[in-house]
N, C-alpha and C. Protein backbone atom coordinates (compact mmCIF):
# COMPACT_ATOMS: atom_id res chain seq x y z
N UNK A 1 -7.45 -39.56 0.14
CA UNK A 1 -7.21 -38.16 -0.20
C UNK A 1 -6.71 -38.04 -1.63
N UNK A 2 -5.61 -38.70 -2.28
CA UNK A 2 -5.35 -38.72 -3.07
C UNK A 2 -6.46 -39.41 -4.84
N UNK A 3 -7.09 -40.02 -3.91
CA UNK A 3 -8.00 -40.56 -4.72
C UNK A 3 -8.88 -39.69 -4.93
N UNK A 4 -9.25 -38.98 -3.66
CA UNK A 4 -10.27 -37.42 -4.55
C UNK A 4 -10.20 -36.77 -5.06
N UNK A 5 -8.42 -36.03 -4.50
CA UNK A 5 -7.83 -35.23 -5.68
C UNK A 5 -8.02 -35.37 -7.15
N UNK A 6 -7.36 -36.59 -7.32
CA UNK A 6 -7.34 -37.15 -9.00
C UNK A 6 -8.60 -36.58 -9.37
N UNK A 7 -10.02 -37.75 -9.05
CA UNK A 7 -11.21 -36.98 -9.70
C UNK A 7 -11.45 -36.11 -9.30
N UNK A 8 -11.43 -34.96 -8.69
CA UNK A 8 -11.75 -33.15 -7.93
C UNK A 8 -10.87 -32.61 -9.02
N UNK A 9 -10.00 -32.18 -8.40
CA UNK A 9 -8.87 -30.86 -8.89
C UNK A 9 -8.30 -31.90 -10.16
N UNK A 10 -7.95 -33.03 -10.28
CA UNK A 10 -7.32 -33.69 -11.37
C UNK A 10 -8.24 -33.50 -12.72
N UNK A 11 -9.79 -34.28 -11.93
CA UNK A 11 -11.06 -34.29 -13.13
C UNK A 11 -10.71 -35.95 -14.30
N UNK A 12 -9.21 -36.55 -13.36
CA UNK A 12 -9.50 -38.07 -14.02
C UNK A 12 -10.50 -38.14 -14.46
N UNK A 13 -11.28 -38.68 -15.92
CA UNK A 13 -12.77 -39.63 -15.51
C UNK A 13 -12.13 -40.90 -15.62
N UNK A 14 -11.33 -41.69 -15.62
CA UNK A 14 -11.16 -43.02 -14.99
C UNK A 14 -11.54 -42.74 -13.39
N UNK A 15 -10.93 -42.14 -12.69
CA UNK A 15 -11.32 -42.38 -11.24
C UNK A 15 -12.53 -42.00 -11.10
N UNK A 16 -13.83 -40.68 -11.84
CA UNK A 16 -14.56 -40.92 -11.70
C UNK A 16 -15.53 -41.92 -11.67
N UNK A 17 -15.10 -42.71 -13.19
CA UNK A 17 -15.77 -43.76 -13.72
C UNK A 17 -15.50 -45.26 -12.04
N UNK A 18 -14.38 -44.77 -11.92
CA UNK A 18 -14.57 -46.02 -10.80
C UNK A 18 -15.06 -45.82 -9.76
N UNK A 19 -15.18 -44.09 -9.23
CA UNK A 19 -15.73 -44.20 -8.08
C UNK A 19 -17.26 -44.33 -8.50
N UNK A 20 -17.90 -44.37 -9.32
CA UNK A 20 -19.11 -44.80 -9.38
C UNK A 20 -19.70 -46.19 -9.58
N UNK A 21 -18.59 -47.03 -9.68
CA UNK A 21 -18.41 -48.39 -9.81
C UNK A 21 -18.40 -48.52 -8.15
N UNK A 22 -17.37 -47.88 -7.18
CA UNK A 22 -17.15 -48.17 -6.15
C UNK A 22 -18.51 -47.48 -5.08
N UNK A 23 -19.58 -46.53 -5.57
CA UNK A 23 -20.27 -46.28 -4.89
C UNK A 23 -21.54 -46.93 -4.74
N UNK A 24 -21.83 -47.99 -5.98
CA UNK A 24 -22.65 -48.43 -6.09
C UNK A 24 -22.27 -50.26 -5.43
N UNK A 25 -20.72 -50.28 -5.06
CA UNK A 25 -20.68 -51.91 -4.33
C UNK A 25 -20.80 -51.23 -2.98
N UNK A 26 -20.28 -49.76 -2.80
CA UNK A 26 -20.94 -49.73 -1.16
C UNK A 26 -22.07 -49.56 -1.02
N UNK A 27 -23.09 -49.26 -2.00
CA UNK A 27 -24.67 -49.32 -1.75
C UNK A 27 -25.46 -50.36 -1.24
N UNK A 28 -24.26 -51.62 -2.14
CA UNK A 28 -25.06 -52.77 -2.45
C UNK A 28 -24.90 -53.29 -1.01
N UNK A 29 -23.24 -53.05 -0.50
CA UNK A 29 -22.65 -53.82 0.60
C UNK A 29 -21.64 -52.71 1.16
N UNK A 30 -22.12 -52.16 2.32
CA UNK A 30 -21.16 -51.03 3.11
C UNK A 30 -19.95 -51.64 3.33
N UNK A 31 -19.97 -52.75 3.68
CA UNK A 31 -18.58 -53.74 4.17
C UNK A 31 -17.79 -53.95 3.48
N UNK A 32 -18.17 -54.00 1.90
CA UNK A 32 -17.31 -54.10 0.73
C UNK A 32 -16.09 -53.10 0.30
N UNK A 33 -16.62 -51.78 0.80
CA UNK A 33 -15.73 -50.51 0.71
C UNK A 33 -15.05 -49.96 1.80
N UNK A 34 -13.67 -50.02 1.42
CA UNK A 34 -13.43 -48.83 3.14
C UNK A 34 -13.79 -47.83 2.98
N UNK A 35 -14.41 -47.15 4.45
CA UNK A 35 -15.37 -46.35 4.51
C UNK A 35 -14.69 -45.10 4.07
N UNK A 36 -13.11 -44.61 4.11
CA UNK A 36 -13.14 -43.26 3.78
C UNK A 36 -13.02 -43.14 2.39
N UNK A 37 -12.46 -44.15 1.80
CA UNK A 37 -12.63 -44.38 -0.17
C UNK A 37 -14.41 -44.09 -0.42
N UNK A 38 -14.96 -44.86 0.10
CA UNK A 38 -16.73 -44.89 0.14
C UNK A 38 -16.94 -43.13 0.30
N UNK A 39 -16.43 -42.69 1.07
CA UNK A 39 -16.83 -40.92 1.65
C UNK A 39 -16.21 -40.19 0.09
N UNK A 40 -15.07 -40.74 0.09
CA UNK A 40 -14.63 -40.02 -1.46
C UNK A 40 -15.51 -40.29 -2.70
N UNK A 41 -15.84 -41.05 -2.36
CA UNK A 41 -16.58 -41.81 -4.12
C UNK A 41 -18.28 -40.86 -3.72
N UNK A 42 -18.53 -40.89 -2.60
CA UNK A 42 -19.95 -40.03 -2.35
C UNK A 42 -19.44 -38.45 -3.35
N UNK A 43 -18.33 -37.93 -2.64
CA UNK A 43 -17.81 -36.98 -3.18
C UNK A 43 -18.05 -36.77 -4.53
N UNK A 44 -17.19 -37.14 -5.00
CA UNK A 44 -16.62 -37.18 -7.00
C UNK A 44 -18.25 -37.37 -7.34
N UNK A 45 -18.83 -38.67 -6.98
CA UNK A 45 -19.92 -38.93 -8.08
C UNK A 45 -20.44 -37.69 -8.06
N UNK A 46 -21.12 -36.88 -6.57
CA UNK A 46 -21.74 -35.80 -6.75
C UNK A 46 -21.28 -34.83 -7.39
N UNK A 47 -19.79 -34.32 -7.67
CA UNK A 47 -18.93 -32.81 -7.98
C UNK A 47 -19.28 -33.38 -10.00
N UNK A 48 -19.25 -34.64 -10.35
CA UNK A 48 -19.43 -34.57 -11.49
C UNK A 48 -20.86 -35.05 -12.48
N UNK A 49 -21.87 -35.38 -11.30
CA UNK A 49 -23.11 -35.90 -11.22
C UNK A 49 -24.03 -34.82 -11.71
N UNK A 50 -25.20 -35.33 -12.00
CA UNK A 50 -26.43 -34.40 -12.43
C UNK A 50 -27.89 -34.68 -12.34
N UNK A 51 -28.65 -33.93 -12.42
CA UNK A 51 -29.84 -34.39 -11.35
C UNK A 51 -30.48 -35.21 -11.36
N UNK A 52 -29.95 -36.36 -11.75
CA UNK A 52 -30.42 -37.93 -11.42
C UNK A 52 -29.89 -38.54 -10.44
N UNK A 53 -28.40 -37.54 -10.58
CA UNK A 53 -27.43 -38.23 -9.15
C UNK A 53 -27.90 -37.42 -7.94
N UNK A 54 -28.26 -36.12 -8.34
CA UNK A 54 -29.06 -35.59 -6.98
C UNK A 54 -30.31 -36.12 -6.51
N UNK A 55 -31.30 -36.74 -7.16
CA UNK A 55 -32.28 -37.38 -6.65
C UNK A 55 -31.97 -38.28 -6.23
N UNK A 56 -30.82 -39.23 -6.67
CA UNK A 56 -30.79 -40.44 -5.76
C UNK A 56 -30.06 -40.19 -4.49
N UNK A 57 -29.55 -39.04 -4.41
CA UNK A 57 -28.41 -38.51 -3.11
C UNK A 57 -29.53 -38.00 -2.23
N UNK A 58 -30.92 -37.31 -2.82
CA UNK A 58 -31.66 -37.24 -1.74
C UNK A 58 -32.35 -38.08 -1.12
N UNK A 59 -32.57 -39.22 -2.08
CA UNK A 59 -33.47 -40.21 -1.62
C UNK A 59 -32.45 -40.94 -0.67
N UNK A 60 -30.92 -41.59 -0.85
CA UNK A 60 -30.70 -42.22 -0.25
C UNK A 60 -30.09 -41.13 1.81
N UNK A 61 -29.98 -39.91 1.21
CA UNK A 61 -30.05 -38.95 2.65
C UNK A 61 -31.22 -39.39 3.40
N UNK A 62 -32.26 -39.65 3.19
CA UNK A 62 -34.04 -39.83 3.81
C UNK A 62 -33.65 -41.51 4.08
N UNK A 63 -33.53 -42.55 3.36
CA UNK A 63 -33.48 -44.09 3.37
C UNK A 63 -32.34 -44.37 4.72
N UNK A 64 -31.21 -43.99 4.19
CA UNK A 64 -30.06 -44.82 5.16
C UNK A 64 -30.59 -44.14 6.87
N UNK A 65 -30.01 -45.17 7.72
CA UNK A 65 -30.30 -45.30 9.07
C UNK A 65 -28.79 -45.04 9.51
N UNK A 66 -27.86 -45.37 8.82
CA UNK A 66 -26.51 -44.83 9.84
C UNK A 66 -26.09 -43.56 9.65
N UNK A 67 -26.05 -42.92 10.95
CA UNK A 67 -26.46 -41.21 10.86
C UNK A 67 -25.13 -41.16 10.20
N UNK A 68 -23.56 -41.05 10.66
CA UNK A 68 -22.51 -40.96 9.61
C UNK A 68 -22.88 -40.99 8.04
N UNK A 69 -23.29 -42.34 7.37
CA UNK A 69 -23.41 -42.46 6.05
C UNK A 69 -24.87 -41.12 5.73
N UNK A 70 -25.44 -40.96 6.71
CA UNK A 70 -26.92 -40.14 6.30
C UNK A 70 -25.89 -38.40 5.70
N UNK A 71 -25.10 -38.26 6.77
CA UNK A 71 -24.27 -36.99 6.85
C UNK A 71 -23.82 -36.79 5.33
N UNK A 72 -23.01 -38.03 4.72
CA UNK A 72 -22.19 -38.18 3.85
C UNK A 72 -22.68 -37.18 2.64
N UNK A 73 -24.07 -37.84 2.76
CA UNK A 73 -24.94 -37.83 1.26
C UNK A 73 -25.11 -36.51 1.44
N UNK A 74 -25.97 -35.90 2.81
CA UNK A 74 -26.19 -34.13 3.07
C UNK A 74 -25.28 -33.32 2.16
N UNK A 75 -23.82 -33.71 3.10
CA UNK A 75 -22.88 -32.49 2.59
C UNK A 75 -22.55 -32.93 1.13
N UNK A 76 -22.26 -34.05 0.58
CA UNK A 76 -21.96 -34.29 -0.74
C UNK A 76 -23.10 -33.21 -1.75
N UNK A 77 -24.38 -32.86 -1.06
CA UNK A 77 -25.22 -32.20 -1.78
C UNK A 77 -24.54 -30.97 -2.48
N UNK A 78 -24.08 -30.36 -1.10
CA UNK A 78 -23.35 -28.81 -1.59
C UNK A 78 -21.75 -28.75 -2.87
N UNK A 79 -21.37 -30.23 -2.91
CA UNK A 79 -20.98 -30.17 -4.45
C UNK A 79 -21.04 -30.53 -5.81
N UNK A 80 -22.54 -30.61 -5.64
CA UNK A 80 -23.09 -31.12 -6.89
C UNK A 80 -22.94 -29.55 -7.92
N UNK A 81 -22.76 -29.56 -9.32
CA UNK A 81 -22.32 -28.23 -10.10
C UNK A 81 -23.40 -28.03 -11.04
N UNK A 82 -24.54 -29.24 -10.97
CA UNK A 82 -25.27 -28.05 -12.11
C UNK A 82 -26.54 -27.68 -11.38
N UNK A 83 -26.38 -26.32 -12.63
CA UNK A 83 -27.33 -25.32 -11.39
C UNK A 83 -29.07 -25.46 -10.86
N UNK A 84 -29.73 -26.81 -11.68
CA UNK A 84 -30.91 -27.07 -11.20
C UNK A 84 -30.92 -27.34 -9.79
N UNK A 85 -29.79 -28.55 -9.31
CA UNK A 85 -29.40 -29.18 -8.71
C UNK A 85 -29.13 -28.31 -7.56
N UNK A 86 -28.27 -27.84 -7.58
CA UNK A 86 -27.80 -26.46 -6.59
C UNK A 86 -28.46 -25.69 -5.41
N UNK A 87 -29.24 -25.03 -6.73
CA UNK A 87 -30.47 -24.12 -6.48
C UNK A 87 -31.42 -24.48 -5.66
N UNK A 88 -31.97 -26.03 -5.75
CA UNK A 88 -32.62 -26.96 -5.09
C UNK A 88 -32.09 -27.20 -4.18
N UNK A 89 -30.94 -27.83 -3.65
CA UNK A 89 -30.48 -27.65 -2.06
C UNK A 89 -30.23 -26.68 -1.68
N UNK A 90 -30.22 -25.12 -1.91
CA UNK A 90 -29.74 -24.04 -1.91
C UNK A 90 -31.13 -23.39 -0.84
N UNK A 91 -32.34 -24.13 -1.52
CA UNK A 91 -34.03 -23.52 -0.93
C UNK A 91 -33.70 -24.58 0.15
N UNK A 92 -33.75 -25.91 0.22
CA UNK A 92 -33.78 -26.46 0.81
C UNK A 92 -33.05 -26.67 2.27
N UNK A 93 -31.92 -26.05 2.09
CA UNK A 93 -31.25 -25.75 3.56
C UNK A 93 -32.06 -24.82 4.22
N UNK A 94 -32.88 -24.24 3.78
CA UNK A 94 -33.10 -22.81 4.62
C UNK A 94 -34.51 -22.96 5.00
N UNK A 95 -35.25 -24.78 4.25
CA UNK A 95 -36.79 -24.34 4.74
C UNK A 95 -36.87 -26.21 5.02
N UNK A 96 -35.71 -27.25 4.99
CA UNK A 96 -36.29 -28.59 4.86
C UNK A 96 -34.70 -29.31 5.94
N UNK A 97 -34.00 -28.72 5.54
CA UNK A 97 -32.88 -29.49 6.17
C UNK A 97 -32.99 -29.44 8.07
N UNK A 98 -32.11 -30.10 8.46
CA UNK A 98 -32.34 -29.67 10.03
C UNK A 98 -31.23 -28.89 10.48
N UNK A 99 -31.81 -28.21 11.28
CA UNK A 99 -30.70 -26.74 11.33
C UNK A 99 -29.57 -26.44 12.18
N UNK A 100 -29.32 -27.95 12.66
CA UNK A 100 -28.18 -28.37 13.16
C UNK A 100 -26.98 -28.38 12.04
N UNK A 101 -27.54 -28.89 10.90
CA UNK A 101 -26.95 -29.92 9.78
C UNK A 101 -26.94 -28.30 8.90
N UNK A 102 -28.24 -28.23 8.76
CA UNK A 102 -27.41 -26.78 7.33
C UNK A 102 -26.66 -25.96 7.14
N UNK A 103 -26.26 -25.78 7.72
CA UNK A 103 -25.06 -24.65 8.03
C UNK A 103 -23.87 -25.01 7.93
N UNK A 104 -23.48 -26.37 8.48
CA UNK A 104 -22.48 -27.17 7.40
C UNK A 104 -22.48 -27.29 5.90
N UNK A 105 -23.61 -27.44 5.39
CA UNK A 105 -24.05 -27.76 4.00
C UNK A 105 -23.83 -26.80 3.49
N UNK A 106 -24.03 -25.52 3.72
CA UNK A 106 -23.66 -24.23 3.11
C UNK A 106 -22.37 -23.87 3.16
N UNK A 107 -21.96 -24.50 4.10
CA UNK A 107 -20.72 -24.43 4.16
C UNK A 107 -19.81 -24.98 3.21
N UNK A 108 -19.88 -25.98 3.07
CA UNK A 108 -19.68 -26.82 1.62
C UNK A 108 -20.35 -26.59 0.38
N UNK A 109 -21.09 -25.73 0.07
CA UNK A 109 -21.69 -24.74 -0.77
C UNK A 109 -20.67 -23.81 -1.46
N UNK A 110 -20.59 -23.61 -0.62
CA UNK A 110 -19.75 -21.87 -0.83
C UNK A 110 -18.07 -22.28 -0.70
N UNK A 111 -17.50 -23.50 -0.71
CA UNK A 111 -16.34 -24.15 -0.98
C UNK A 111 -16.55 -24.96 -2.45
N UNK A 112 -17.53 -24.77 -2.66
CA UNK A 112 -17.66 -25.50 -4.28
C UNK A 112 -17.07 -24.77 -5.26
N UNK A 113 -16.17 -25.30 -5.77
CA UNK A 113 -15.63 -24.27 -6.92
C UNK A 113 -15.96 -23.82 -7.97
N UNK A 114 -17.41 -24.17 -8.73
CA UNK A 114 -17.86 -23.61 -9.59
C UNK A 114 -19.32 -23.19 -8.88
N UNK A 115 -19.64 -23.14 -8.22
CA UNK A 115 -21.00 -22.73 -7.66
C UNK A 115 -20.30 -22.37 -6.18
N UNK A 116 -19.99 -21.66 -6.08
CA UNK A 116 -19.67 -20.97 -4.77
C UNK A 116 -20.14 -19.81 -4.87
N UNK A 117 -19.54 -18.81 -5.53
CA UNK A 117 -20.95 -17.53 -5.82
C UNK A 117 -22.18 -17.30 -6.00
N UNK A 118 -22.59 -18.77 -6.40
CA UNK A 118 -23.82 -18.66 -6.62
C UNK A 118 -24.50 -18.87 -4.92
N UNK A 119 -23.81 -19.48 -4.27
CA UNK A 119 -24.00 -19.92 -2.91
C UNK A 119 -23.95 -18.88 -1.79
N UNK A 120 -23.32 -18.15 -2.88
CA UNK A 120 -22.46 -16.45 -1.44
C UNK A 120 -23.86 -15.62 -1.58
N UNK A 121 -24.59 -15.68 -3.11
CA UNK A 121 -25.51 -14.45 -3.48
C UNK A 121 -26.83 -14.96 -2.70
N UNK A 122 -27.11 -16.51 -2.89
CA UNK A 122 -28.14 -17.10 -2.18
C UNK A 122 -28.41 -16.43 -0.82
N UNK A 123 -26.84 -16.66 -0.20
CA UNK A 123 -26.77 -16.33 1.41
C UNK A 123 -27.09 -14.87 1.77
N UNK A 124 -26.52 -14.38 0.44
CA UNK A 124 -26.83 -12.65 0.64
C UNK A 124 -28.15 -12.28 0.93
N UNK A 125 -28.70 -12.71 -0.34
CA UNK A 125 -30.27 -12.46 -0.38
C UNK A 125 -31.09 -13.02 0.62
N UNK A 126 -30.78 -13.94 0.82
CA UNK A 126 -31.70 -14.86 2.22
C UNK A 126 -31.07 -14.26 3.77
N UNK A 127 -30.27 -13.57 3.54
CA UNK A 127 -29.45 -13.96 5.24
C UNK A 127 -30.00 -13.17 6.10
N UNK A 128 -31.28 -12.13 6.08
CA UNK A 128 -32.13 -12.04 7.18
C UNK A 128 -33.09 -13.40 7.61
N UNK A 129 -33.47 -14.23 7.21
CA UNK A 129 -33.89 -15.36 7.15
C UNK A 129 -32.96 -16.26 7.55
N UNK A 130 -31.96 -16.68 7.08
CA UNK A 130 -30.92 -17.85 7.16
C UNK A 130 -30.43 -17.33 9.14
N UNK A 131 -30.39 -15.94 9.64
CA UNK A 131 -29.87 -15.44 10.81
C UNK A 131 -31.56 -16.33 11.80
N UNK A 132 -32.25 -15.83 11.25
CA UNK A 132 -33.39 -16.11 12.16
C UNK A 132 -33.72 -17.85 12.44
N UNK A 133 -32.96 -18.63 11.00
CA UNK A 133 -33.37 -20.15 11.39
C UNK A 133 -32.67 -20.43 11.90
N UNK A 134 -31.48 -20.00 11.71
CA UNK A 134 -30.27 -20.98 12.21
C UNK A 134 -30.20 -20.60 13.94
N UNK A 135 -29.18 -21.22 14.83
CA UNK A 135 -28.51 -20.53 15.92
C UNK A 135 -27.48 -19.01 15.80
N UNK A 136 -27.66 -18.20 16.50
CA UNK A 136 -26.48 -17.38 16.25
C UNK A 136 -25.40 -17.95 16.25
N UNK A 137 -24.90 -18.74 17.13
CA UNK A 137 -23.35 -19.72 17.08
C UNK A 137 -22.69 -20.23 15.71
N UNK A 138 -23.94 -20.58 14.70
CA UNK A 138 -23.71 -21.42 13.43
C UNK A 138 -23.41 -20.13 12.39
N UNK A 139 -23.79 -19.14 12.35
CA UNK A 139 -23.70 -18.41 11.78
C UNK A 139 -22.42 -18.26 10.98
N UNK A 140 -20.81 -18.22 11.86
CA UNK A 140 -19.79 -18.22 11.37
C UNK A 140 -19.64 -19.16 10.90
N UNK A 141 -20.18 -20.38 11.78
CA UNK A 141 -19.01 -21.97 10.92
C UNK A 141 -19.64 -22.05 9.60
N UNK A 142 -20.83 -21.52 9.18
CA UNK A 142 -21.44 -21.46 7.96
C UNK A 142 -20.78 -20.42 7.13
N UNK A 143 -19.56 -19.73 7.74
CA UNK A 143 -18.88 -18.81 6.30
C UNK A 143 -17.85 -19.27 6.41
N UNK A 144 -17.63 -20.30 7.22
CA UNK A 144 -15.90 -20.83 6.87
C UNK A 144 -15.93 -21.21 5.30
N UNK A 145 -17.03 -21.43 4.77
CA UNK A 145 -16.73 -21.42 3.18
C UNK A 145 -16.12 -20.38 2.37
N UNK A 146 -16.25 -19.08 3.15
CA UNK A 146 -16.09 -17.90 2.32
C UNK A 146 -13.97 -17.71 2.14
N UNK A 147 -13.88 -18.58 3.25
CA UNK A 147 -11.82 -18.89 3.31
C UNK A 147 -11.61 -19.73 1.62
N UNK A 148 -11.91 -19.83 1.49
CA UNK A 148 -11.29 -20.94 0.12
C UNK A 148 -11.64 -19.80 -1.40
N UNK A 149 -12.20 -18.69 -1.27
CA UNK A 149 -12.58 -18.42 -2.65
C UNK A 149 -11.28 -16.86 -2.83
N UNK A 150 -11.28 -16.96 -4.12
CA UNK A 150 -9.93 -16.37 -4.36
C UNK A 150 -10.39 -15.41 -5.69
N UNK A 151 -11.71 -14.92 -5.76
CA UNK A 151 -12.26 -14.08 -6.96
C UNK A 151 -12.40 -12.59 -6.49
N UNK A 152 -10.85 -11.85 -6.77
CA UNK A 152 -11.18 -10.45 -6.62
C UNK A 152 -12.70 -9.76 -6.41
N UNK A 153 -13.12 -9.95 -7.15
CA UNK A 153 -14.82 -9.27 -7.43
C UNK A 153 -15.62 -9.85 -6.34
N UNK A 154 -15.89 -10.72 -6.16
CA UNK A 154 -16.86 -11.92 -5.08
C UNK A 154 -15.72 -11.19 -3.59
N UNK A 155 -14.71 -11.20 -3.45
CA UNK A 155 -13.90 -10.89 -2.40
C UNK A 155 -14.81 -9.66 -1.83
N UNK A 156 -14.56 -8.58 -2.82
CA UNK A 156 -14.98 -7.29 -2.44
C UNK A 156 -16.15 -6.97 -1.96
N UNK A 157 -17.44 -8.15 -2.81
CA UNK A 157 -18.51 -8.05 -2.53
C UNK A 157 -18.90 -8.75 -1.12
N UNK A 158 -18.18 -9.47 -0.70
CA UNK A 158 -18.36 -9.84 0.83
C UNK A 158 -17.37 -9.41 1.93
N UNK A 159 -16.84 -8.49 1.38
CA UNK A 159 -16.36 -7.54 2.56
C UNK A 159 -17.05 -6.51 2.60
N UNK A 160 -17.63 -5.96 1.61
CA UNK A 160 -18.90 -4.97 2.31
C UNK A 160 -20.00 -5.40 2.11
N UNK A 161 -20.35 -6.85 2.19
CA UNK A 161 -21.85 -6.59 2.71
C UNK A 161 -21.55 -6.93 4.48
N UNK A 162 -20.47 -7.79 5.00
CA UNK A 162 -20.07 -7.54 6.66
C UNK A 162 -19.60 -6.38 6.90
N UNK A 163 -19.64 -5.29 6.26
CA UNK A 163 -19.14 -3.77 6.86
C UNK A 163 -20.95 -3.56 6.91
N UNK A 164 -21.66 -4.26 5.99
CA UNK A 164 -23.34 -3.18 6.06
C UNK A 164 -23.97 -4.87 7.58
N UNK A 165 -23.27 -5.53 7.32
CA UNK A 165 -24.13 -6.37 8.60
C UNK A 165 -23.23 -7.25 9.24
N UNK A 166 -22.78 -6.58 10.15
CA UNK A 166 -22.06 -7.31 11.17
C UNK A 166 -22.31 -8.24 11.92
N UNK A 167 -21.95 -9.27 12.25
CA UNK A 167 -22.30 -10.33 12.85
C UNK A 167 -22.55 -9.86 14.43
N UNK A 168 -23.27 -10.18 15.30
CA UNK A 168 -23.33 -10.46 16.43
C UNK A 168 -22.34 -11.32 17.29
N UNK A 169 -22.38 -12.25 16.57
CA UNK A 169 -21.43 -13.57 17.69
C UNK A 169 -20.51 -13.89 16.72
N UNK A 170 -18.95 -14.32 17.01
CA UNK A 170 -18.17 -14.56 16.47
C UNK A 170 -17.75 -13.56 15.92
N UNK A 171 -17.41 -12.67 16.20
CA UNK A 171 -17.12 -11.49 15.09
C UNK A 171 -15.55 -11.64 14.72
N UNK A 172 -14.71 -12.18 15.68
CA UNK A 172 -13.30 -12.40 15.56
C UNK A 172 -12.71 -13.77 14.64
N UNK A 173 -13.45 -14.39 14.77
CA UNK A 173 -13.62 -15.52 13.84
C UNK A 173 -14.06 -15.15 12.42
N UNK A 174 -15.51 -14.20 11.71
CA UNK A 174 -15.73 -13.69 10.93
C UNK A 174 -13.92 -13.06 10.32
N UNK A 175 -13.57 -12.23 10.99
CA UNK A 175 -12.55 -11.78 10.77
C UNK A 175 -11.26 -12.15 10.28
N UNK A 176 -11.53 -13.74 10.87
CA UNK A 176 -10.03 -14.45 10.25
C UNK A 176 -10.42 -15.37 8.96
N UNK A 177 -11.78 -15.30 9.01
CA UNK A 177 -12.32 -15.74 7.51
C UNK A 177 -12.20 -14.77 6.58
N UNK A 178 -12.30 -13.44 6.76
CA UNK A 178 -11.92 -12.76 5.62
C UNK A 178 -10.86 -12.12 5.59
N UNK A 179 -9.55 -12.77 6.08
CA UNK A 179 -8.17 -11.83 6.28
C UNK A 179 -7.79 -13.11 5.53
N UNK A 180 -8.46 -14.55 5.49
CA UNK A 180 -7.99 -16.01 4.99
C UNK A 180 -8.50 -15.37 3.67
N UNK A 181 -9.23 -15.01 3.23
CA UNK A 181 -10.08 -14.45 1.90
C UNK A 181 -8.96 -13.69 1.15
N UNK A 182 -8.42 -12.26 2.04
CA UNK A 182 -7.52 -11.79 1.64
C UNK A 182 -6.63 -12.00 1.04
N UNK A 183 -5.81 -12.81 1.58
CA UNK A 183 -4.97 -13.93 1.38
C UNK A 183 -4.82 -14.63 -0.25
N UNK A 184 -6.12 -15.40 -0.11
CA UNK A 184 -6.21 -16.09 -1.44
C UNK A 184 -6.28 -15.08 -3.04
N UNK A 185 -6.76 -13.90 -2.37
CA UNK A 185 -6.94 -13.25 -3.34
C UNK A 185 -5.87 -12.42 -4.00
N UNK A 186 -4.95 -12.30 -2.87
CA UNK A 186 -3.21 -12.12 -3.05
C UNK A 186 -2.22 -12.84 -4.13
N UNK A 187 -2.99 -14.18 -3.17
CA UNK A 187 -2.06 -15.00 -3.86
C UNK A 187 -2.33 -15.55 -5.17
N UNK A 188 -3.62 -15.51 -5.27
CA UNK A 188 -4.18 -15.27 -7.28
C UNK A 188 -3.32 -14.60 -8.10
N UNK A 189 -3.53 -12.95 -7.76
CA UNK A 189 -3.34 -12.00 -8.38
C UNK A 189 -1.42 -12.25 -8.57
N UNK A 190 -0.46 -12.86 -7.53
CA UNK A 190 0.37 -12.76 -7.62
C UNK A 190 0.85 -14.27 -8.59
N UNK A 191 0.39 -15.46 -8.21
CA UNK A 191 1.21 -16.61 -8.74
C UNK A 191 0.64 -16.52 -9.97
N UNK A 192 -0.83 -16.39 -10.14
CA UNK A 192 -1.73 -16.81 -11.21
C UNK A 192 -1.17 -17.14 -12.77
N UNK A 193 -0.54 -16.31 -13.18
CA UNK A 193 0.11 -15.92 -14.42
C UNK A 193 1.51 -16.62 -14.67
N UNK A 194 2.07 -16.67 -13.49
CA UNK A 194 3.37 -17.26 -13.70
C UNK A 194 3.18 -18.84 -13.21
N UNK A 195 2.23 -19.21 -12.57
CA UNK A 195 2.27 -20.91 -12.35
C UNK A 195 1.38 -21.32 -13.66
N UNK A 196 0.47 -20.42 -14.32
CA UNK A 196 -0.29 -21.31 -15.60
C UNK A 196 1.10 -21.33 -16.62
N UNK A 197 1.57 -20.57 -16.32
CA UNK A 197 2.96 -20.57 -17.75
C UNK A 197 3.57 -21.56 -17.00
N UNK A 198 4.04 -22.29 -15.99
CA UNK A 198 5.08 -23.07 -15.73
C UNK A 198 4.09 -24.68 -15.99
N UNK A 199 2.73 -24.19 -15.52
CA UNK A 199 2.28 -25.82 -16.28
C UNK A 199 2.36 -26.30 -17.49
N UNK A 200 1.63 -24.96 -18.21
CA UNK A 200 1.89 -25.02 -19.67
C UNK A 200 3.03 -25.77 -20.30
């Protein structure tokens, strides 16, 4: 955990630089890495990777045989940040992935911190489509992404597009995703100003 932090929210590039040292001895040899350092280093390489690291994240999603490690690479997709990259798993959940699995992926989409809006507008525009592939059941666990984003503007815009389309199933759950929304957007507007001056 702490090791993701550093490269995530920290942005170390020493720890990046090693988790790509460390992702390529678990390539070579799974046994070499413990597996949840290995899950982190999938992480980082992708959040600071670019679409060379996404082609090899798709190729090795299709290659590996252990469904866990297959998972890894999936969701690592949804935090890759540049926007060729993105955009491309973005089509791809909705017409190639299996639709057990995408709805997680979007989920981790729309928890990405620099491409999360771009992930909310995708869903907007597609989500007569995205309702019809998926299960109704998946529907919510696919906006538990929408709990983590804290952008006044993006807030507003997904509280009324669920006032213009209400969910069917889960609607109480919908609900505690955007009261969690609320929340963050509170707590922006309130610490924001006074915790950048205390880092400073």
């Amino acid at each position: 955990t702490l090791f993701e932090l550093m490269g995530s929210i920290g942005a170390d590039t020493a720890v990046v630089t090693r988790a790509r040292k460390m992702l390529a001895t678990f390539e070579a040899d799974a046994e070499a890495v413990d597996a949840s350092l290995a899950a982190a280093a999938i992480n980082l390489v992708a959040e600071h990777g670019g679409p060379e690291d996404y082609r090899h994240y798709l190729q090795r999603f299709a290659e590996v045989t252990n469904p866990q490690e297959q998972l890894r690479y999936l969701y690592a997709l949804g935090r890759f940040g540049d926007e060729e990259s993105f955009n491309d798993m973005l089509q791809r959940s909705i017409t190639e992935f299996r639709t057990q699995n995408a709805p997680f992926l979007l989920a981790f989409a729309l928890r990405n911190r620099r491409m999360g809006p771009v992930a909310w507008r995708f869903l907007a525009t597609h989500w007569e489509e995205v309702l019809a592939r998926f299960p109704d059941s998946m529907a919510v666990r696919m906006l538990e992404g929408i709990k983590v984003i804290a952008d006044p503007v993006l807030a507003r815009e997904i509280q009324g597009f669920f006032e213009e389309h209400p969910l069917t199933h889960g609607t109480l759950t919908l609900a505690q995703h955007l009261e969690r929304l609320q929340v963050n957007v509170a707590l922006r507007e309130r610490d924001q100003t006074p915790l950048g001056a205390a880092l400073r």
